[in-house]
C-alpha atoms as a PDB file:
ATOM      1  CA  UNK A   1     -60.346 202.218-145.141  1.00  0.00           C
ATOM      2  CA  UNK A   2     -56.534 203.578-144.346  1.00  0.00           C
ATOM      3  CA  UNK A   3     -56.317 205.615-141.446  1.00  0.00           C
ATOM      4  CA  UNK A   4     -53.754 207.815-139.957  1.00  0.00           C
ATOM      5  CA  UNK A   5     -51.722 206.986-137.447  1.00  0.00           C
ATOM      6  CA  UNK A   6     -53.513 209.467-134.831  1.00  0.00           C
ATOM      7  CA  UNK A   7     -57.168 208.007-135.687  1.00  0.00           C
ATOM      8  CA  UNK A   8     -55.440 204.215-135.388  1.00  0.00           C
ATOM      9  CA  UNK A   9     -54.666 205.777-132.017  1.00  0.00           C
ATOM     10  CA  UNK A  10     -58.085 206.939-131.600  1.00  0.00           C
ATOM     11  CA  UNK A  11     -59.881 203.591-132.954  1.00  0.00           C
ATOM     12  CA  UNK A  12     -57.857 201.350-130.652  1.00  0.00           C
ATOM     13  CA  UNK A  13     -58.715 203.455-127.314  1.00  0.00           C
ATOM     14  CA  UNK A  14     -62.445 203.696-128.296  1.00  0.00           C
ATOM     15  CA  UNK A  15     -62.078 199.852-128.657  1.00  0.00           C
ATOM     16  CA  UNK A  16     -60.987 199.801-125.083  1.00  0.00           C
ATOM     17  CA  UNK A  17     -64.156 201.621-123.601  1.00  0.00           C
ATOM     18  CA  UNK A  18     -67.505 199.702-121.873  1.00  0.00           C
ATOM     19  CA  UNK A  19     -70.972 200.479-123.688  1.00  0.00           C
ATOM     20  CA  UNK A  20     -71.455 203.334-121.220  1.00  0.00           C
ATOM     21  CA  UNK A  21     -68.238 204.833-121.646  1.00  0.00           C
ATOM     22  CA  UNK A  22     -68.615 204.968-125.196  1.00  0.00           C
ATOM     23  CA  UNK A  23     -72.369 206.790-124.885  1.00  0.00           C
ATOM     24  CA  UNK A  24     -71.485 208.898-122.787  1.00  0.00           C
ATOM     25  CA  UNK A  25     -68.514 209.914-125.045  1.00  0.00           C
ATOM     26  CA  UNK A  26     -70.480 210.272-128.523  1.00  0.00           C
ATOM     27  CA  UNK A  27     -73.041 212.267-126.187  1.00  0.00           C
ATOM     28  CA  UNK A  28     -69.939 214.618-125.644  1.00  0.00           C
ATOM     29  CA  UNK A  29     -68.635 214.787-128.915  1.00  0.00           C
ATOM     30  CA  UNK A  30     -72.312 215.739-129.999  1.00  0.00           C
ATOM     31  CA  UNK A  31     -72.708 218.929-128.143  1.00  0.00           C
ATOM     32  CA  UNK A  32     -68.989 219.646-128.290  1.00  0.00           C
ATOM     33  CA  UNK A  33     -69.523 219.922-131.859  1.00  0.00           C
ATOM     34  CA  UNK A  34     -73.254 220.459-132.309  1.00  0.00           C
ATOM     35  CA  UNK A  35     -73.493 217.383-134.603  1.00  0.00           C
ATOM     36  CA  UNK A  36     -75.728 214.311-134.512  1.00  0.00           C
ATOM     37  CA  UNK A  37     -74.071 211.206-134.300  1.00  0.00           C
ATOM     38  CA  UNK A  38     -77.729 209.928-136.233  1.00  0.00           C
ATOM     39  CA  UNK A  39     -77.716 212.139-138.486  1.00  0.00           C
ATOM     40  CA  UNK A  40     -73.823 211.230-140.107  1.00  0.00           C
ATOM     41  CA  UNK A  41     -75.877 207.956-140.504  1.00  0.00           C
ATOM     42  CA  UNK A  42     -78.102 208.275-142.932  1.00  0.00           C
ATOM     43  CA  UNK A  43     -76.412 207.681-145.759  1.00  0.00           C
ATOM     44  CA  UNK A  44     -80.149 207.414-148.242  1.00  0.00           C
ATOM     45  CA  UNK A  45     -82.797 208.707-147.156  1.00  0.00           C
ATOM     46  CA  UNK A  46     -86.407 209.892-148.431  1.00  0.00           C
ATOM     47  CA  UNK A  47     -84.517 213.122-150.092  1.00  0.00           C
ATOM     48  CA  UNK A  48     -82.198 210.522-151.853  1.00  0.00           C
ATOM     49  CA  UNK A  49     -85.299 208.688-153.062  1.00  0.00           C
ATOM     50  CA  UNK A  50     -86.805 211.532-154.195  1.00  0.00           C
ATOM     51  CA  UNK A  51     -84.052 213.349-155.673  1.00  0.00           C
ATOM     52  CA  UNK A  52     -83.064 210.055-157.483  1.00  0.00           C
ATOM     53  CA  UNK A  53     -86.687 209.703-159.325  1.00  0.00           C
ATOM     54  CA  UNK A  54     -86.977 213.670-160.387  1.00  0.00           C
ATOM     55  CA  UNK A  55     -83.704 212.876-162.306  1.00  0.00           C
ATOM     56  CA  UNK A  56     -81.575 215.624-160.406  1.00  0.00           C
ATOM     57  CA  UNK A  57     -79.506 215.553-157.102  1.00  0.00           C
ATOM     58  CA  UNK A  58     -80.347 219.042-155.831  1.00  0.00           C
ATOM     59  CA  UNK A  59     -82.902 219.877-153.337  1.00  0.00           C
ATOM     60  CA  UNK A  60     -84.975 222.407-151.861  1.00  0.00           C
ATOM     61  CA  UNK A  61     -86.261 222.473-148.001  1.00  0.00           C
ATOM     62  CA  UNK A  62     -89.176 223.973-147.366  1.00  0.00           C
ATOM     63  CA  UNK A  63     -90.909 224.772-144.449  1.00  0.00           C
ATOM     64  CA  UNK A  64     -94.473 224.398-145.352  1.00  0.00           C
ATOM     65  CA  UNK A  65     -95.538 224.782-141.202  1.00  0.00           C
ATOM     66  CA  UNK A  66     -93.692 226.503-138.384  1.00  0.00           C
ATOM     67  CA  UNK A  67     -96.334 225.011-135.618  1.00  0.00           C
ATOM     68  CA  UNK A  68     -96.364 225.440-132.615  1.00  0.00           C
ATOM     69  CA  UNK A  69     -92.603 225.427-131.193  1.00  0.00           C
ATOM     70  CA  UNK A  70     -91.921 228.430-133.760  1.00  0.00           C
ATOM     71  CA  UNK A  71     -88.869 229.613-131.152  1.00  0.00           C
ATOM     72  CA  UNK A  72     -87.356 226.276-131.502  1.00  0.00           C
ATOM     73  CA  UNK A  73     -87.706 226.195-135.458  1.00  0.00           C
ATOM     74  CA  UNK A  74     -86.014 229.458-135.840  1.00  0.00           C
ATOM     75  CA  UNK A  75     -83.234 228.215-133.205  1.00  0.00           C
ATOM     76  CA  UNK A  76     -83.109 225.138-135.378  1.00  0.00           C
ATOM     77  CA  UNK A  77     -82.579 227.212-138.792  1.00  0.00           C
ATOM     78  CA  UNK A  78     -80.266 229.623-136.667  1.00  0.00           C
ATOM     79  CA  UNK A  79     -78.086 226.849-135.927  1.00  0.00           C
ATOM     80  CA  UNK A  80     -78.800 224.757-138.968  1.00  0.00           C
ATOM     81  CA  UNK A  81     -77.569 227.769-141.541  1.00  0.00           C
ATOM     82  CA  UNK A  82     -75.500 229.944-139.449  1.00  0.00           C
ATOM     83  CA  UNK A  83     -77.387 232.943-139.072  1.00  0.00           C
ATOM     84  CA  UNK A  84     -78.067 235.470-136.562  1.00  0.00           C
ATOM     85  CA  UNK A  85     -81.249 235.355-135.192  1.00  0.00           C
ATOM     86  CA  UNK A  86     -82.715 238.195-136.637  1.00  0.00           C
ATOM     87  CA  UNK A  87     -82.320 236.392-139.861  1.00  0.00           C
ATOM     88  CA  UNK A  88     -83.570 233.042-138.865  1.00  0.00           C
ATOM     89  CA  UNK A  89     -86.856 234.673-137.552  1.00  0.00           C
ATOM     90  CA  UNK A  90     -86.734 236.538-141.608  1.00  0.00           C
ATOM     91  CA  UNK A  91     -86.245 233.124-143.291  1.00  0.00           C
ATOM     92  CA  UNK A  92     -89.989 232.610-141.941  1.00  0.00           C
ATOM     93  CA  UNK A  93     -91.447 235.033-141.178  1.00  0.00           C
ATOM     94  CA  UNK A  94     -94.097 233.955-143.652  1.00  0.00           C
ATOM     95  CA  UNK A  95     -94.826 229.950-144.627  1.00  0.00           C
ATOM     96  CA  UNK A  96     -94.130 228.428-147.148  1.00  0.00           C
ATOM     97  CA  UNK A  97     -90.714 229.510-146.766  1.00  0.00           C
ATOM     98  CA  UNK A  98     -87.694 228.089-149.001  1.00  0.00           C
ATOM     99  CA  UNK A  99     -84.998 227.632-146.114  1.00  0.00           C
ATOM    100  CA  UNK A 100     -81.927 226.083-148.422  1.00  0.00           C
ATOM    101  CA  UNK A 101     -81.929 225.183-152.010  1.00  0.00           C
ATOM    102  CA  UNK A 102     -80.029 222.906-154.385  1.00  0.00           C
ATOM    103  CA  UNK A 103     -78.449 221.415-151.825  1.00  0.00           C
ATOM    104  CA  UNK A 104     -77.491 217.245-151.617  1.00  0.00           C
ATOM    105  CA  UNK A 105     -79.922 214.804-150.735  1.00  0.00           C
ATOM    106  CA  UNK A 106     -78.378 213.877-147.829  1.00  0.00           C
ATOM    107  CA  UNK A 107     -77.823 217.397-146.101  1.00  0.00           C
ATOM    108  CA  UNK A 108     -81.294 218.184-147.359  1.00  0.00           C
ATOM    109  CA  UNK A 109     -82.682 214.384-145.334  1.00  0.00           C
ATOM    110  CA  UNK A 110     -79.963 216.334-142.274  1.00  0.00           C
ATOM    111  CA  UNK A 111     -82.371 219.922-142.604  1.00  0.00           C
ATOM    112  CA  UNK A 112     -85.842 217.795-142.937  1.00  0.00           C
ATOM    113  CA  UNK A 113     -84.911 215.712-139.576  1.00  0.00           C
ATOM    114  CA  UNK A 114     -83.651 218.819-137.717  1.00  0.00           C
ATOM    115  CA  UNK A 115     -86.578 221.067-138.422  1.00  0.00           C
ATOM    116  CA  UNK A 116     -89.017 218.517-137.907  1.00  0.00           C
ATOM    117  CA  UNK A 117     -87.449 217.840-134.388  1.00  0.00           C
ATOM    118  CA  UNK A 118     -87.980 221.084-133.685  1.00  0.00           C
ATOM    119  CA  UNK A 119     -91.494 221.480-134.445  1.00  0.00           C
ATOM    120  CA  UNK A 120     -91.899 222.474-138.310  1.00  0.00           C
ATOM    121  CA  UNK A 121     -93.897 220.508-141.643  1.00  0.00           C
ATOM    122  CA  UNK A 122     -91.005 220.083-143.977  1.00  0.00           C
ATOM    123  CA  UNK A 123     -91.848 219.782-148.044  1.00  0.00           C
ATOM    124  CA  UNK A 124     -88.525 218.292-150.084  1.00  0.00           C
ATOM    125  CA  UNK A 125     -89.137 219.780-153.542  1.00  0.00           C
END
């Protein structure tokens, strides 16, 4: 892969860094930019599978359960679909709820892993 001169620049000082270093700067880059350095690396996941055998590449999240941590699955759909909270706490305010349809496989497996960190039974459909 060709890359620009600035992320050369980039690659050869992250080359430079000790283990720790380098943690302790994907940690960073995480919350800087609310991403999960995990989640960029699925690249197939169950959603792929899934998708792959219905014969279509769109999915829909569900969440079948909010369970017990329902303030950290509506902060996790907040943040997850860039809502307000207001309507985060709509999108379930009763279960089964579709959160995000026809979406990839991928940012579908990206939904699933969030919302299940934060406490909710997610259905792929």
């Amino acid at each position: 892969m060709a890359l620009t001169e600035n992320s050369q620049k980039i690659m050869d000082l992250v080359k430079e860094l000790t283990v720790v270093e380098l943690a302790d700067l994907v940690k960073a880059l995480e919350e800087e930019f609310g991403v999960s350095a995990a989640a960029a690396a699925v690249v197939a996941g169950p959603a792929a599978a899934w998708a792959e055998e219905a014969g279509d590449d769109k999915v829909t999240v569900e969440v079948a359960e909010i369970g017990d941590k329902k303030i950290a699955v509506i902060k996790a759909i907040k943040e997850a679909l860039w809502l307000g909270l207001k309507e985060a706490k709509e999108k379930i305010a009763e279960v089964p709820a579709v959160i995000k349809e026809k979406i990839s496989a991928e940012e579908a497996d990206e939904l699933k892993a969030k919302l299940e960190e934060a406490g909710a039974v997610v259905n792929l459909k």
